[in-house]
Protein backbone atom coordinates (compact mmCIF):
# COMPACT_ATOMS: atom_id res chain seq x y z
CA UNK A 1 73.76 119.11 7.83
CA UNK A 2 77.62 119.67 8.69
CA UNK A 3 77.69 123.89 9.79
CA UNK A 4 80.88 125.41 7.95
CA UNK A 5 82.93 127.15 10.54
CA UNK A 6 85.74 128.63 8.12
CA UNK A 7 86.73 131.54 6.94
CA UNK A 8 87.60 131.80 3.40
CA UNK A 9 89.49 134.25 1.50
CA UNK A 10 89.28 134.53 -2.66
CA UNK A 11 88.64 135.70 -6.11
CA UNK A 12 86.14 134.98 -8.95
CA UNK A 13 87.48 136.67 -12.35
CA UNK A 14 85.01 137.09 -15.24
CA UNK A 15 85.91 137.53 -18.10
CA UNK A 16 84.16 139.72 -20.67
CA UNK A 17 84.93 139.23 -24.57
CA UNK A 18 82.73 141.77 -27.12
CA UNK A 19 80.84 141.96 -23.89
CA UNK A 20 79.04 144.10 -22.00
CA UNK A 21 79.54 142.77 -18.49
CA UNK A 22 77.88 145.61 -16.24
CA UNK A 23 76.16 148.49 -17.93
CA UNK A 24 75.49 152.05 -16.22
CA UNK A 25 72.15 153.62 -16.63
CA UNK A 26 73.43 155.04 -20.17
CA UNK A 27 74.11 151.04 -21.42
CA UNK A 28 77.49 151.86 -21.38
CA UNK A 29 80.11 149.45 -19.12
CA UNK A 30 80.68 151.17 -15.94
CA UNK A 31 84.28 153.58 -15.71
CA UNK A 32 85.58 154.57 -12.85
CA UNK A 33 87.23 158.16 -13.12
CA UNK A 34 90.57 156.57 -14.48
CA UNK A 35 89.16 154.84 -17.61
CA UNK A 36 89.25 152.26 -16.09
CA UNK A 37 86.31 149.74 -16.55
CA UNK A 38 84.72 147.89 -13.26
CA UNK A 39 81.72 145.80 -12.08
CA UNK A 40 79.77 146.31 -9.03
CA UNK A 41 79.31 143.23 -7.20
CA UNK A 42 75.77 143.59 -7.59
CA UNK A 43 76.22 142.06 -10.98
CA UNK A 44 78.05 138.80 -9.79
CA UNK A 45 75.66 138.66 -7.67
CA UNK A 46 72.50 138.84 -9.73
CA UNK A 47 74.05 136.06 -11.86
CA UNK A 48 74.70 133.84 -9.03
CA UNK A 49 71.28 134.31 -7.59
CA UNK A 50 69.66 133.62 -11.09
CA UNK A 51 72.00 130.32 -11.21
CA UNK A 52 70.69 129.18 -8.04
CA UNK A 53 67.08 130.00 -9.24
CA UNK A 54 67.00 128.36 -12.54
CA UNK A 55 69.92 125.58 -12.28
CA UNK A 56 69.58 124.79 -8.92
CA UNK A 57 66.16 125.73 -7.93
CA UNK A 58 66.93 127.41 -4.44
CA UNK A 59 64.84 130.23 -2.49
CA UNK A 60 66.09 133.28 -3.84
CA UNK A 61 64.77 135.57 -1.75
CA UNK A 62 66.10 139.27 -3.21
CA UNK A 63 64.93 139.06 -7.30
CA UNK A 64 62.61 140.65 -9.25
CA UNK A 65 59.60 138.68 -9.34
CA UNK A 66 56.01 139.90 -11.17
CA UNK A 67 52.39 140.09 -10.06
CA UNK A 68 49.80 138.18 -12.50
CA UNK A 69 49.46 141.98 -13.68
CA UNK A 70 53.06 141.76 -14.78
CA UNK A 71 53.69 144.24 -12.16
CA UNK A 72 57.00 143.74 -9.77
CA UNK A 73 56.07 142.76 -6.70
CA UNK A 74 57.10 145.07 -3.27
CA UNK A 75 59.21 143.64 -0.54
CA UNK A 76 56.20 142.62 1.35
CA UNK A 77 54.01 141.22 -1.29
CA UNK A 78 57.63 139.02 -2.20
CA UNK A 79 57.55 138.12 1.13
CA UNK A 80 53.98 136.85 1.13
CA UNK A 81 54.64 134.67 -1.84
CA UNK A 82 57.43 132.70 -0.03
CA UNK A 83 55.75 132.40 3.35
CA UNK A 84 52.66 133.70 3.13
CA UNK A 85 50.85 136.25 5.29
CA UNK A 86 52.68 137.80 8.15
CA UNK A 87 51.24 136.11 11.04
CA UNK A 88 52.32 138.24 14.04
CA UNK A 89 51.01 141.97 14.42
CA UNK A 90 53.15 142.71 17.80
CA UNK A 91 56.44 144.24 16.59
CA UNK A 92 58.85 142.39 18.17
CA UNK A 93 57.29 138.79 17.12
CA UNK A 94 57.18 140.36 14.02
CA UNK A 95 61.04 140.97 13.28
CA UNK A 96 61.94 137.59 14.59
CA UNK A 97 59.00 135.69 12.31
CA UNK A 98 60.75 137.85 9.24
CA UNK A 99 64.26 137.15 10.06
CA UNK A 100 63.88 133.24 10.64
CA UNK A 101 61.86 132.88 7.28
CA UNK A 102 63.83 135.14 5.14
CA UNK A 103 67.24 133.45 7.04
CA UNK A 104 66.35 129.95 5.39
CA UNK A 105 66.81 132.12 1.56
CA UNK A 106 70.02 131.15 0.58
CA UNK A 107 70.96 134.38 -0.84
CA UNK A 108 70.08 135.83 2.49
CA UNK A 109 72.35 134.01 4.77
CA UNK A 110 75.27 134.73 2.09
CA UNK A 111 74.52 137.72 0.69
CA UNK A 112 72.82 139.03 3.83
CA UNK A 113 70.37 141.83 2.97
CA UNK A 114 67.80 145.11 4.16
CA UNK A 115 64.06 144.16 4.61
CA UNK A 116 62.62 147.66 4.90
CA UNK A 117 58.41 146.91 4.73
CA UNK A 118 56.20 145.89 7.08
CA UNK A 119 59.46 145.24 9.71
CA UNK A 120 62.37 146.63 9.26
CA UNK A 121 65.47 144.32 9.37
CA UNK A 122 69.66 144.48 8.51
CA UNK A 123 71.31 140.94 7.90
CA UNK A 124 75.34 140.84 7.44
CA UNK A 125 75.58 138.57 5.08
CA UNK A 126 78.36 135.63 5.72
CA UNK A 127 79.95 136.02 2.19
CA UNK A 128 80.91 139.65 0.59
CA UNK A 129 81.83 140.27 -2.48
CA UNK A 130 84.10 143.71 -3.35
CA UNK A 131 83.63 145.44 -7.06
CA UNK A 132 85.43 143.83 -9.60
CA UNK A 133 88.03 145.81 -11.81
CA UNK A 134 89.04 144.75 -15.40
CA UNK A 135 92.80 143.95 -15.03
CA UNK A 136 93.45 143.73 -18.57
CA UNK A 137 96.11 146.49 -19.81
CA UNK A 138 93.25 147.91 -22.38
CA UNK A 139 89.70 149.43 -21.52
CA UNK A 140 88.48 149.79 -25.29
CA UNK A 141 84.92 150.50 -25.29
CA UNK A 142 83.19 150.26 -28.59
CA UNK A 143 79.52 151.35 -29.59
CA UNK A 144 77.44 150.15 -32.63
CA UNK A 145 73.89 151.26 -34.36
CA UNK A 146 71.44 148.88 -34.03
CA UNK A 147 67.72 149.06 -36.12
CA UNK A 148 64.39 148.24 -34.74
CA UNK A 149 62.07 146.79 -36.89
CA UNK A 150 59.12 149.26 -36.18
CA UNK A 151 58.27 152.64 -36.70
CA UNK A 152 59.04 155.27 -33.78
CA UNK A 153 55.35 155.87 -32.42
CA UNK A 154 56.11 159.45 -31.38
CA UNK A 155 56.35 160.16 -35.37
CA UNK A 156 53.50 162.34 -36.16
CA UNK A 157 54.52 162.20 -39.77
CA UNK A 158 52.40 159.55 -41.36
CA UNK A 159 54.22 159.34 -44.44
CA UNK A 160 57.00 158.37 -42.31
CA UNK A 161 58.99 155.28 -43.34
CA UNK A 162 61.35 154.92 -41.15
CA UNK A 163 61.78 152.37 -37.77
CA UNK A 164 63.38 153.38 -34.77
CA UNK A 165 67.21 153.27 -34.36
CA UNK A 166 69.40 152.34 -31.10
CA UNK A 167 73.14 151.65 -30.16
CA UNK A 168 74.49 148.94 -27.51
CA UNK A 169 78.07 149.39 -26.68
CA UNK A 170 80.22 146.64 -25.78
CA UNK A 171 84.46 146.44 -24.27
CA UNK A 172 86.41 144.68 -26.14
CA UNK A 173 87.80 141.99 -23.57
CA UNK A 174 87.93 142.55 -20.05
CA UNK A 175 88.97 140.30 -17.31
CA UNK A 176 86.86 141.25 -13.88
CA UNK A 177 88.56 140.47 -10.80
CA UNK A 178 86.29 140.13 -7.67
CA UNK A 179 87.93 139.68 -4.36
CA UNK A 180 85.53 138.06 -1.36
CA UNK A 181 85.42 136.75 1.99
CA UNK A 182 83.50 134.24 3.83
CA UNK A 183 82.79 134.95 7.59
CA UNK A 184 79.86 132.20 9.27
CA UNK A 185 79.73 134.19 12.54
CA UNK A 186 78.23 137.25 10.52
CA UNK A 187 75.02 135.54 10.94
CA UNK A 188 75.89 133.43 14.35
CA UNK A 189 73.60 136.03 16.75
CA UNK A 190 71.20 136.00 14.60
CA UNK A 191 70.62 132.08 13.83
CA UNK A 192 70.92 131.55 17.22
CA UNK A 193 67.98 134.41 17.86
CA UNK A 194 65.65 132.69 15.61
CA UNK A 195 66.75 129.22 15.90
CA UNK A 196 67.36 128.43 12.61
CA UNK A 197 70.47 126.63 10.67
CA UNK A 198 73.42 128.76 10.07
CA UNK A 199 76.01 128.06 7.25
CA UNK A 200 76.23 124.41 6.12
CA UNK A 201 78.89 122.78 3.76
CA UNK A 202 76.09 122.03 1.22
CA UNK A 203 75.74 126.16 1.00
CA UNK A 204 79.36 126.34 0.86
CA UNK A 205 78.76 123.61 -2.10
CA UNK A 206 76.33 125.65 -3.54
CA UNK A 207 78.65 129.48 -3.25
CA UNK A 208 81.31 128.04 -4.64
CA UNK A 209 79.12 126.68 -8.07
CA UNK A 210 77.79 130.04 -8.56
CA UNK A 211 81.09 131.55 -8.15
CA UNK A 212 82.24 129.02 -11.03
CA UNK A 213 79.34 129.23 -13.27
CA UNK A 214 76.96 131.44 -12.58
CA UNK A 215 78.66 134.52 -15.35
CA UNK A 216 78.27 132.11 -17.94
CA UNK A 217 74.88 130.49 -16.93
CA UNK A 218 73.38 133.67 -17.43
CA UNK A 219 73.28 134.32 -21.39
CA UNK A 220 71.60 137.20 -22.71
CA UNK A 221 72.28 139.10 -25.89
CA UNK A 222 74.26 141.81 -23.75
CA UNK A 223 76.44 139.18 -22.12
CA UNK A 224 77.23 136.96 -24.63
CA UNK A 225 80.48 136.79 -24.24
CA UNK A 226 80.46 136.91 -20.65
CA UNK A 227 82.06 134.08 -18.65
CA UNK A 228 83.42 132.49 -15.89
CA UNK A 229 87.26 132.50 -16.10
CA UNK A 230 88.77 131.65 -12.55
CA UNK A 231 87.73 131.02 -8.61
CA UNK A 232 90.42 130.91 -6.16
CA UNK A 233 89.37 129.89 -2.91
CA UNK A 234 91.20 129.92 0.21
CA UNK A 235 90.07 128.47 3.34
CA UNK A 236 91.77 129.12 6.72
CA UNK A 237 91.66 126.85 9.36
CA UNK A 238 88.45 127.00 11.91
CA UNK A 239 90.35 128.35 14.76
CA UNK A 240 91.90 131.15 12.37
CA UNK A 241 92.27 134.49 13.06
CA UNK A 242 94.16 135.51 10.08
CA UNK A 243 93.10 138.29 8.03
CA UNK A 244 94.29 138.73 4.53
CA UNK A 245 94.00 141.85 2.36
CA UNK A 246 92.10 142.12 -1.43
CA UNK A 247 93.76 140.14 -3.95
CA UNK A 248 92.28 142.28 -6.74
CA UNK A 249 95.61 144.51 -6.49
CA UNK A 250 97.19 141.32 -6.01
CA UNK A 251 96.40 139.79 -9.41
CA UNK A 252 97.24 140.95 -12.96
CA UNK A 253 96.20 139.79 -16.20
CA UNK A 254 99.29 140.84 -18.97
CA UNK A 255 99.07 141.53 -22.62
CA UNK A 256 99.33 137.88 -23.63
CA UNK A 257 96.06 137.45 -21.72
CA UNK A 258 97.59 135.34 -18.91
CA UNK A 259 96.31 135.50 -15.22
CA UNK A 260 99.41 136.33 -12.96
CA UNK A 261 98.84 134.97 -9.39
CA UNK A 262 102.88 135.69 -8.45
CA UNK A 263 101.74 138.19 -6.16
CA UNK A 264 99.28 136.17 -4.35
CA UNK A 265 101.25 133.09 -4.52
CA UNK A 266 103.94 134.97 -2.51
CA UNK A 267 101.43 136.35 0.35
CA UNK A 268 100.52 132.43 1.25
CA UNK A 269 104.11 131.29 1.41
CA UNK A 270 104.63 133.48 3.76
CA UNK A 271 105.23 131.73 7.05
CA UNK A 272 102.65 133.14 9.44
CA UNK A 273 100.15 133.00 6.45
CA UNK A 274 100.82 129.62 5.53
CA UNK A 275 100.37 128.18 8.87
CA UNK A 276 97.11 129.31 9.14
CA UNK A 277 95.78 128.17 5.56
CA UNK A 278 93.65 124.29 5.40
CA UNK A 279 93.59 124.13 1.90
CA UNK A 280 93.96 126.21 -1.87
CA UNK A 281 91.59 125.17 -4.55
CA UNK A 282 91.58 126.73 -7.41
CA UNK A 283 89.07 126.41 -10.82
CA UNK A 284 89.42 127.02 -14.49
CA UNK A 285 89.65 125.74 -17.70
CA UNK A 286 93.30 124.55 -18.69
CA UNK A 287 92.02 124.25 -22.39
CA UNK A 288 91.55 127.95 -22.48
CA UNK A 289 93.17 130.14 -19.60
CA UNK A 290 96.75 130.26 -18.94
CA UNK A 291 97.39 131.03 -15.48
CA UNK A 292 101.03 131.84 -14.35
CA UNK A 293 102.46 130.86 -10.82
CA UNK A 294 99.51 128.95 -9.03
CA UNK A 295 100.00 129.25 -5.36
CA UNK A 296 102.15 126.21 -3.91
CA UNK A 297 99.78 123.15 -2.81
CA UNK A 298 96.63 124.38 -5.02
CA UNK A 299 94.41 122.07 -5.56
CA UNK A 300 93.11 122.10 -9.19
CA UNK A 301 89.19 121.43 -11.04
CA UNK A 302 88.28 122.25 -13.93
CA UNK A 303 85.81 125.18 -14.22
């Protein structure tokens, strides 16, 4: 396969309508001290790994999987089910048999990852993904009783007739902006250590459809309402050594619900920006999302 030697600055926006996006421990969407409502990038990327699962049926190393006594399996015993039994005792061997199996995961040589069992290993992912912050000019949160249809079986009152009751709480609309990066010589020393293949256009092909769909793939009675909304994806050229800051400050989303990209459209015109870029593509649906002042020489597909 052709190895990707790029580095690629972007942003995946999700947006969340009646939604509930991210929850805390306390099912409510995550705030940061402001009010205002974010995502941890743990939850794009549980929904991209659980896209390339289901849809496209890659090694996803790093998900919960269960025993056949419906137990979650340990970091080892997920380990064993991939590849089998470890097959080196002596330390060193060890780390390097670990690191070239669990390197061949796709979510391992993008996401990178700590295996902390039987070895212990730290792998720097080549793509990382920053929290996402709703950019919408509201944060409305909203919570709602919900009825279970069974009795509450700490009720020592037999008489008792009535079933247990809940809430789920939901925001209103949000629109999640992620920034990330994509760096293949995060992984170069160690591909090269193991001798195994490093990044590859087809998992380029394969970041960028998770990036586009995997929000939306993902539909459970939480996230309903969850989607994909936008990717931006800007590649430099291989010899680059540009680096470009977050364009989650950089993008705004006004009251007529309308992603503003001025802001980033003016940081690649620059001159000493520009020169360094190979291409702009950018993805979402015209039918629904208004986007204002696409960066000049954008390459547009559909979502």
């Amino acid at each position: 396969m052709t190895t990707f030697n790029n580095r690629v600055y972007g942003a995946a926006i999700i947006k969340s309508i009646n939604s509930n996006y991210n929850a805390d421990f306390s099912g409510q969407p995550r705030k940061l001290p402001n009010g205002t409502v974010y995502a941890t990038d743990k939850a794009l990327k549980y929904s991209i790994r659980n896209f390339w699962k289901d849809a496209l049926a890659e090694k996803v190393f790093y998900f919960k999987s269960l025993s056949e006594e419906m137990s979650p399996r340990t970091l080892d015993e997920t380990y064993n089910l991939h590849f089998g039994e470890f097959k080196s005792n002596d330390k060193t061997k060890l780390r390097l048999e670990v690191l070239g199996n669990i390197l061949k995961c796709l979510d391992v040589k993008l996401f990178g990852g700590t295996y902390a069992g039987k070895t212990n290993i730290s792998i720097h992912g080549t793509c990382q993904i920053t929290h996402g912050l709703n950019k919408f000019t509201e944060n409305v949160i909203y919570s709602e009783q919900i009825m279970s249809p069974f009795r509450n079986s700490n009720d020592k009152s037999a008489d008792s007739t009535m079933t247990t009751l809940g809430s789920q709480s939901r925001l209103q609309e949000g629109h999640y902006v992620h920034h990330f990066s994509v760096n293949p010589k995060n992984i170069e020393e160690d591909v090269t250590r193991v001798g195994v293949e490093g990044l590859t256009d087809a998992d380029i092909a394969k970041l960028k459809e998770g990036l586009r769909k995997g929000a939306t793939y993902y539909d459970s009675a939480a996230k309903a309402g969850t989607e994909n909304e936008l990717l931006l994806w800007v590649q430099l050229k291989a010899d680059s050594k540009l680096v470009l800051p977050s364009f989650v400050s950089l993008i705004e989303v006004n009251e007529g619900k309308e992603i503003d990209l001025s802001k980033v459209s003016s940081l690649l015109a620059e001159a000493h920006v520009k020169s360094e870029i190979e291409k702009i593509e950018i993805y979402y649906n015209k039918a629904n999302t208004k986007v204002l002042s696409e960066p000049a020489g954008a390459v547009f597909t559909e979502l």
